[in-house]
PDB file of N, CA and C in Angstrom:
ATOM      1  N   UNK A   1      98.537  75.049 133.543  1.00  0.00           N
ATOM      2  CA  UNK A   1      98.029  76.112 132.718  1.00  0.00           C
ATOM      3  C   UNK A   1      99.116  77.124 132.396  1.00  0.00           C
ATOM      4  N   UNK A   2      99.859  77.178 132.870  1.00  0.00           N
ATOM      5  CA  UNK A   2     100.954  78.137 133.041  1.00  0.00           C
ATOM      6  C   UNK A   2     102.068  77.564 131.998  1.00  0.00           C
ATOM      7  N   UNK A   3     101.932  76.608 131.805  1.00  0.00           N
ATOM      8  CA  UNK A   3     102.710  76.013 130.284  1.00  0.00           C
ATOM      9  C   UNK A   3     102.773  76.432 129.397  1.00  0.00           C
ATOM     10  N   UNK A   4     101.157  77.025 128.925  1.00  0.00           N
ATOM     11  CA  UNK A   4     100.440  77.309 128.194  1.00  0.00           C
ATOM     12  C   UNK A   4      99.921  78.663 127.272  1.00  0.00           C
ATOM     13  N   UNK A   5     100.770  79.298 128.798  1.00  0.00           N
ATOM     14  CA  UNK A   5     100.744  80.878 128.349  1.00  0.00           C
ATOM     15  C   UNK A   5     102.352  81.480 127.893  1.00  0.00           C
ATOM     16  N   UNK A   6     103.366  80.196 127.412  1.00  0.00           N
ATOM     17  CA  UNK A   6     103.856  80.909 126.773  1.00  0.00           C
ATOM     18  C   UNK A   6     104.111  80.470 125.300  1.00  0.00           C
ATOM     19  N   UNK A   7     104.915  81.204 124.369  1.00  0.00           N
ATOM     20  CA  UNK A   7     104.984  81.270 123.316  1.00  0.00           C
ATOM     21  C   UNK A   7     104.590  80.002 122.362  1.00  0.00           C
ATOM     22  N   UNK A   8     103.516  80.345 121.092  1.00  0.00           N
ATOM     23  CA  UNK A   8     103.125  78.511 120.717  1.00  0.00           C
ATOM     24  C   UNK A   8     104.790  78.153 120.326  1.00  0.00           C
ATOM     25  N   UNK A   9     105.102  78.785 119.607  1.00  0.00           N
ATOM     26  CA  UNK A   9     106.900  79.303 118.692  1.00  0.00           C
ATOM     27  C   UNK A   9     107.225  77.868 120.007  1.00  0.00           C
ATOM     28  N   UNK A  10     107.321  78.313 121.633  1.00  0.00           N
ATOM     29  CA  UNK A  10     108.726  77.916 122.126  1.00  0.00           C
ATOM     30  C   UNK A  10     107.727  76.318 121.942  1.00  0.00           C
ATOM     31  N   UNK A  11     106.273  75.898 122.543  1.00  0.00           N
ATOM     32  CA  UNK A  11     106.205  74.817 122.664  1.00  0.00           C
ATOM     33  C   UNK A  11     106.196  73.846 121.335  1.00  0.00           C
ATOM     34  N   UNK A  12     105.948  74.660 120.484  1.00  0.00           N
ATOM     35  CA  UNK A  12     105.976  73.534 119.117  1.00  0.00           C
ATOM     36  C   UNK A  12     107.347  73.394 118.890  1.00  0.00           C
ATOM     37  N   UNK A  13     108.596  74.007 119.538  1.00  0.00           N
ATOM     38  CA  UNK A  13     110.128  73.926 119.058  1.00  0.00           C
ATOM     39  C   UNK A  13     110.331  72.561 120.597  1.00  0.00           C
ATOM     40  N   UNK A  14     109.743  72.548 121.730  1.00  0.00           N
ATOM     41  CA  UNK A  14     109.486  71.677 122.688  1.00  0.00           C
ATOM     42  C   UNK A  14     108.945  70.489 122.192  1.00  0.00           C
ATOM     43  N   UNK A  15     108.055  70.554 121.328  1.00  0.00           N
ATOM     44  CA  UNK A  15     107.134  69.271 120.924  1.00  0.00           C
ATOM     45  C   UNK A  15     107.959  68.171 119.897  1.00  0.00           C
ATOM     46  N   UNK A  16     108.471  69.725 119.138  1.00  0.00           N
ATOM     47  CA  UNK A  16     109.356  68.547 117.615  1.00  0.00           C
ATOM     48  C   UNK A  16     110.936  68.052 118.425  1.00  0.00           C
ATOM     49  N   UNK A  17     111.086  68.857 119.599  1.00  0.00           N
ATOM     50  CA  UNK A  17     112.468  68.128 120.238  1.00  0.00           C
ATOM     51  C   UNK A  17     112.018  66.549 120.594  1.00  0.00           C
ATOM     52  N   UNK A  18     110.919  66.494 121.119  1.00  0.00           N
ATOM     53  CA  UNK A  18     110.085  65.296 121.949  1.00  0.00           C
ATOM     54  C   UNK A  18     110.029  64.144 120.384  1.00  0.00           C
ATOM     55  N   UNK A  19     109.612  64.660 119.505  1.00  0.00           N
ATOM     56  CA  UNK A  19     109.208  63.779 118.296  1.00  0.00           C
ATOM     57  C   UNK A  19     110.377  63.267 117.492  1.00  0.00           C
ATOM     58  N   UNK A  20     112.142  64.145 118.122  1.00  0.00           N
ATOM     59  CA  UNK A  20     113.267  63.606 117.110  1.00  0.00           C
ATOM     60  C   UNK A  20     113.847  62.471 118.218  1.00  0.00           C
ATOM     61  N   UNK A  21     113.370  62.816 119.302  1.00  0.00           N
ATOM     62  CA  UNK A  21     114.333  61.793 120.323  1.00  0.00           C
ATOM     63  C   UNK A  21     113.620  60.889 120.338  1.00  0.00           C
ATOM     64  N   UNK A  22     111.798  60.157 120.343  1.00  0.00           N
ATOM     65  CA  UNK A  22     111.251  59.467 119.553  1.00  0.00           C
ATOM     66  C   UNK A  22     112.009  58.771 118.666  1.00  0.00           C
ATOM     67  N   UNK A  23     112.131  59.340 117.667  1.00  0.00           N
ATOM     68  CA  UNK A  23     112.409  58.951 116.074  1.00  0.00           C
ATOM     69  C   UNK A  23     114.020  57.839 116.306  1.00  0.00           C
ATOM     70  N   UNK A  24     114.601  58.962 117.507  1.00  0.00           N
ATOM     71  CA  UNK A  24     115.876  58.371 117.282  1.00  0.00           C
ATOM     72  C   UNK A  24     116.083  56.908 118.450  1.00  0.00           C
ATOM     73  N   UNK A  25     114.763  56.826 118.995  1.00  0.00           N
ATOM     74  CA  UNK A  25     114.990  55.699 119.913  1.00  0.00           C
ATOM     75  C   UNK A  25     114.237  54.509 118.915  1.00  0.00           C
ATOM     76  N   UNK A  26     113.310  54.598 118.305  1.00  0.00           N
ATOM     77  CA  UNK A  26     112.776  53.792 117.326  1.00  0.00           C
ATOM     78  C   UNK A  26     113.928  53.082 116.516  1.00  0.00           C
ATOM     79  N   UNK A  27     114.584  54.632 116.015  1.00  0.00           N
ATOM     80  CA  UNK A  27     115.674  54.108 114.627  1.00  0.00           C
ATOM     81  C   UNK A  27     116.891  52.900 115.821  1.00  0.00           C
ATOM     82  N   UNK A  28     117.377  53.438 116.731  1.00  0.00           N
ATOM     83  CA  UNK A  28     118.012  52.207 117.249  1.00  0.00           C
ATOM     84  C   UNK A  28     117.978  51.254 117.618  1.00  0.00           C
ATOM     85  N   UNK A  29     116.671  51.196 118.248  1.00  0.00           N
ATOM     86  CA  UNK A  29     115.997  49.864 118.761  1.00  0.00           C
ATOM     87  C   UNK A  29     115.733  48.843 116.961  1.00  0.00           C
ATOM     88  N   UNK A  30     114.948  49.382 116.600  1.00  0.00           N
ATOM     89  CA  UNK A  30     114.798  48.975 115.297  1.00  0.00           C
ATOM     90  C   UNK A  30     115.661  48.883 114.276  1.00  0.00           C
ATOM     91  N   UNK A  31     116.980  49.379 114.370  1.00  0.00           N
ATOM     92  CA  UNK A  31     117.911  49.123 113.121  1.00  0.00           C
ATOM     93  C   UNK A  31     117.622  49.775 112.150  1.00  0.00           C
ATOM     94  N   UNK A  32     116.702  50.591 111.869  1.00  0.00           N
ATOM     95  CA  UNK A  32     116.316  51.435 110.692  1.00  0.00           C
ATOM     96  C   UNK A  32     117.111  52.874 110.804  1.00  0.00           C
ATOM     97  N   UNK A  33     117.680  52.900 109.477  1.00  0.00           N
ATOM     98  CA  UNK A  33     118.885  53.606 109.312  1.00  0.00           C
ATOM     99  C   UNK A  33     117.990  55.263 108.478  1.00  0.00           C
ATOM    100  N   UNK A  34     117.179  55.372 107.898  1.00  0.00           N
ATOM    101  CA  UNK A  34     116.078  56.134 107.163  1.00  0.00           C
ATOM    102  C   UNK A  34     116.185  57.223 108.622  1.00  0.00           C
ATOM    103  N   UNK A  35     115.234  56.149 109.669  1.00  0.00           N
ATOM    104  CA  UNK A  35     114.169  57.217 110.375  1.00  0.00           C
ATOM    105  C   UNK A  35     115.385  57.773 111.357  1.00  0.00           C
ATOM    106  N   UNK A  36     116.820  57.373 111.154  1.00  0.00           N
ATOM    107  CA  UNK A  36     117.608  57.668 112.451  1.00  0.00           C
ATOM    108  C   UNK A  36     118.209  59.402 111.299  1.00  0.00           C
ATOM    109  N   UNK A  37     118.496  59.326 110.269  1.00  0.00           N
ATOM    110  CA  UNK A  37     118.446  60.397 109.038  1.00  0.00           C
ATOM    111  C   UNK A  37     117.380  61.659 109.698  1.00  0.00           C
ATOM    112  N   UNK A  38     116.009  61.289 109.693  1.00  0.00           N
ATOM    113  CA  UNK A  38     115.125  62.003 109.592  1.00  0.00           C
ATOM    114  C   UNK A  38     115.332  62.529 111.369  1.00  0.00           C
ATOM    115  N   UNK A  39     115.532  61.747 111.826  1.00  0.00           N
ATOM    116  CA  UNK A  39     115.698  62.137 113.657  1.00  0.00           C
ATOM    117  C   UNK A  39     117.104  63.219 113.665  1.00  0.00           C
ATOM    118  N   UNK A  40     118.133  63.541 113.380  1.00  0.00           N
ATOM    119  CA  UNK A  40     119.348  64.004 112.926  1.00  0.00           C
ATOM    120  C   UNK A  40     118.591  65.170 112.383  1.00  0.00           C
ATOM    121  N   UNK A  41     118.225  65.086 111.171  1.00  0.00           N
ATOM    122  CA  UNK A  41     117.736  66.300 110.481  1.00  0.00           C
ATOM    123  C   UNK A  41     116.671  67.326 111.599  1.00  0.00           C
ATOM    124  N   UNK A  42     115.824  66.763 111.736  1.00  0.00           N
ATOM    125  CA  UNK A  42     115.061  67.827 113.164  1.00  0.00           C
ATOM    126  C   UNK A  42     115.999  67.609 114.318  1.00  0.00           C
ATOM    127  N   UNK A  43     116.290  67.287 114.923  1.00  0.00           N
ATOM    128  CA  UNK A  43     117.428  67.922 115.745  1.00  0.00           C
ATOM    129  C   UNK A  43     118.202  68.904 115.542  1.00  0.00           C
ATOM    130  N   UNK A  44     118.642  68.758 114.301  1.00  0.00           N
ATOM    131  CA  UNK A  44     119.826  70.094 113.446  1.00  0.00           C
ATOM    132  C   UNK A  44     118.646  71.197 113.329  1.00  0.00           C
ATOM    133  N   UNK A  45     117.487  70.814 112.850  1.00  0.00           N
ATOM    134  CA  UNK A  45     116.293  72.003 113.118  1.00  0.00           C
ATOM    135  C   UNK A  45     115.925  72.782 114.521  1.00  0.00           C
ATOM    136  N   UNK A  46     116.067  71.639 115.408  1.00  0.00           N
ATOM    137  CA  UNK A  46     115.864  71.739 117.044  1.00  0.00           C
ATOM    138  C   UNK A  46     117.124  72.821 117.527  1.00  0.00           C
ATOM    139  N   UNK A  47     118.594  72.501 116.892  1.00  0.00           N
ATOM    140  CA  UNK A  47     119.389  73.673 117.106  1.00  0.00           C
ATOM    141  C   UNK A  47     119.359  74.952 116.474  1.00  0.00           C
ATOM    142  N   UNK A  48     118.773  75.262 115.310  1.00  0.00           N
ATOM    143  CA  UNK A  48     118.646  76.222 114.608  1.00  0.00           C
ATOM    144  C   UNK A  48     117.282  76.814 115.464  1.00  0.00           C
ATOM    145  N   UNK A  49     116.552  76.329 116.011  1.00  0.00           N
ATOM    146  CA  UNK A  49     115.269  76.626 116.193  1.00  0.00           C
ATOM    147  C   UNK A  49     115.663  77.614 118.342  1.00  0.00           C
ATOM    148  N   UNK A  50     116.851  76.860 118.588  1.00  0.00           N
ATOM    149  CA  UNK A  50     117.583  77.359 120.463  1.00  0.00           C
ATOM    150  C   UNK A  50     118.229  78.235 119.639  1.00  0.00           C
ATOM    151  N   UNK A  51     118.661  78.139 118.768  1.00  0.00           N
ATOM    152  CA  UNK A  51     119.628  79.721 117.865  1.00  0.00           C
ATOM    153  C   UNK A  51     118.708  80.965 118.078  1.00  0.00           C
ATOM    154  N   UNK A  52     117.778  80.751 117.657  1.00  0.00           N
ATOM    155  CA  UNK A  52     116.571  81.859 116.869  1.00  0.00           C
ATOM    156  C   UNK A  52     116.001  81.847 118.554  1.00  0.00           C
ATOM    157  N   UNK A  53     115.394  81.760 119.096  1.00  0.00           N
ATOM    158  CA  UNK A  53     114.608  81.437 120.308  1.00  0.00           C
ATOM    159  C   UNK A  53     115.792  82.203 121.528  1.00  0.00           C
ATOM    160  N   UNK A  54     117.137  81.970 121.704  1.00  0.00           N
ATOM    161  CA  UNK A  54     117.901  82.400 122.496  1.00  0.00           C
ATOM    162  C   UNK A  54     118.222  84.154 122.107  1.00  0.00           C
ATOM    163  N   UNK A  55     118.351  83.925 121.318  1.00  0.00           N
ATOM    164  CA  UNK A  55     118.784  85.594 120.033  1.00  0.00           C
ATOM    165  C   UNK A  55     117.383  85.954 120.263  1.00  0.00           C
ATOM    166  N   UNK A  56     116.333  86.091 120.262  1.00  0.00           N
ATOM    167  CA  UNK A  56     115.229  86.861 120.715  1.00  0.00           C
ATOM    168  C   UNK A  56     114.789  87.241 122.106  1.00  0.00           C
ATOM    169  N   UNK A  57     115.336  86.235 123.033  1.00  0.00           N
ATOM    170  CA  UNK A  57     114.736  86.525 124.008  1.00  0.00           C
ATOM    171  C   UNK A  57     116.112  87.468 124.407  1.00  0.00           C
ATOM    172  N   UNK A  58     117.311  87.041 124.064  1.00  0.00           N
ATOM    173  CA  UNK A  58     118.439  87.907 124.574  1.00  0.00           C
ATOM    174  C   UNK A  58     118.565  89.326 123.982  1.00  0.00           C
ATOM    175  N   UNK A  59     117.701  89.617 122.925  1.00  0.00           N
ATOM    176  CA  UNK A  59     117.793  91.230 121.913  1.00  0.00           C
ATOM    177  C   UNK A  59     116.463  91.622 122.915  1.00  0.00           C
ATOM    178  N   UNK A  60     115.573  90.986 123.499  1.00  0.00           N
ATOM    179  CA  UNK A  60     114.491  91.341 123.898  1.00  0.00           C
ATOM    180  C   UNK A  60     114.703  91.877 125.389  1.00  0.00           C
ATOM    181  N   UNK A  61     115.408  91.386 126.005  1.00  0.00           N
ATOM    182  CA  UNK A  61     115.962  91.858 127.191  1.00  0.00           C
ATOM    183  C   UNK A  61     116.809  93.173 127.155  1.00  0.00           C
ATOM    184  N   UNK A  62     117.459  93.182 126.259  1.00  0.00           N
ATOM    185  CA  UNK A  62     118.846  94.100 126.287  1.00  0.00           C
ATOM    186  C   UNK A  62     118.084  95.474 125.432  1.00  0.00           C
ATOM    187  N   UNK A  63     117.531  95.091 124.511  1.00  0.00           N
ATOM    188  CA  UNK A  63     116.654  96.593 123.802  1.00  0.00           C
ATOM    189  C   UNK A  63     115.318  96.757 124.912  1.00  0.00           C
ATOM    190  N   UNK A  64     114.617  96.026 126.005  1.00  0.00           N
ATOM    191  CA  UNK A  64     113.386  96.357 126.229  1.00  0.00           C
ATOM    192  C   UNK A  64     112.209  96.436 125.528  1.00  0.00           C
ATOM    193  N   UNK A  65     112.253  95.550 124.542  1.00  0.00           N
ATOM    194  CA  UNK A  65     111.189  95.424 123.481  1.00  0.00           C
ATOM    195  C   UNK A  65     111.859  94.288 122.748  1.00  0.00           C
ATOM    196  N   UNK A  66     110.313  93.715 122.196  1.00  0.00           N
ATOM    197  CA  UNK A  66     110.803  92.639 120.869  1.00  0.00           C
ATOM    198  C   UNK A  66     111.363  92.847 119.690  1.00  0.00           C
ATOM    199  N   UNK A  67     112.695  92.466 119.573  1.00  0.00           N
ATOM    200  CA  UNK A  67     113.024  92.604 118.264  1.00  0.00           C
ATOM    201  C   UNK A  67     112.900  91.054 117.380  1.00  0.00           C
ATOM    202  N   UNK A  68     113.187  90.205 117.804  1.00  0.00           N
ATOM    203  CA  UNK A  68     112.455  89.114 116.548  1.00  0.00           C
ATOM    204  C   UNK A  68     111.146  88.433 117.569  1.00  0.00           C
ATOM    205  N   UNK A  69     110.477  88.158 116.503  1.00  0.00           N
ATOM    206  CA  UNK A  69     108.978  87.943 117.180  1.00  0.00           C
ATOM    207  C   UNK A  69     108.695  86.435 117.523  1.00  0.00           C
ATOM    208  N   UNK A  70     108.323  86.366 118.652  1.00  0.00           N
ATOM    209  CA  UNK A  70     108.047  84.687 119.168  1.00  0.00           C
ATOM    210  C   UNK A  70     106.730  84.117 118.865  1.00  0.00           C
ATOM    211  N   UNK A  71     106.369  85.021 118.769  1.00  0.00           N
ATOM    212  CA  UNK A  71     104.566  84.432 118.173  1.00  0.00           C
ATOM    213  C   UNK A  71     103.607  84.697 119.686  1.00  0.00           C
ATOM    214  N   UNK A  72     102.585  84.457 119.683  1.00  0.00           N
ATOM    215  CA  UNK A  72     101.303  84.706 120.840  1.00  0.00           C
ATOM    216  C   UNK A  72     101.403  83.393 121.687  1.00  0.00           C
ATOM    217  N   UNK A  73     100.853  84.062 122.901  1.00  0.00           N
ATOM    218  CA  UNK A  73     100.604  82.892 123.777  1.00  0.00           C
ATOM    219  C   UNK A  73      99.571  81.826 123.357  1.00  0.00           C
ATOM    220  N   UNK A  74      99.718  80.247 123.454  1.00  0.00           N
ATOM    221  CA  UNK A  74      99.433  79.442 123.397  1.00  0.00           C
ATOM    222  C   UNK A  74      97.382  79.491 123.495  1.00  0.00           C
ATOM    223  N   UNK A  75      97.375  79.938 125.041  1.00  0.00           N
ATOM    224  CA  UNK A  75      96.122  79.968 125.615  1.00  0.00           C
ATOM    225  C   UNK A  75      96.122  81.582 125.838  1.00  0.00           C
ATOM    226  N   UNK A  76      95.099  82.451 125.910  1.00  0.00           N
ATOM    227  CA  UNK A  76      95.090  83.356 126.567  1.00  0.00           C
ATOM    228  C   UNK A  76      94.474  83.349 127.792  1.00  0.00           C
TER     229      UNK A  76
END
């Protein structure tokens, strides 16, 4: 339950990491050169996404308040 109570922001940036390393075990096993593209592209999202996510929680610490917003807990 405790998973759950934090940010949806961090677990849906958790979920699409889970869905490119997927993508990219498919594309090798399978030889399909497309879905290994599309696995690459959310990953490069997956780093832009630890960019934004690290820079908030680190402005959030250092000011004592939120400065970019993570979104609500999952469950309340």
């Amino acid at each position: 339950m405790a998973f759950g109570m934090i940010s949806w922001l961090l677990m849906a940036g958790i979920a699409e990491v889970g869905v490119a390393f997927l993508l990219l075990g498919v594309a090798v096993l399978g030889g399909w050169g497309a879905v290994a593209v599309v696995a690459g592209y959310l990953l490069l999202l997956f780093a832009c996404f630890c960019l934004y996510s690290s820079t908030a929680v680190l402005w959030a610490e250092h000011f004592e308040r939120p400065i970019l917003p993570l979104g609500g807990p999952v469950f309340k």
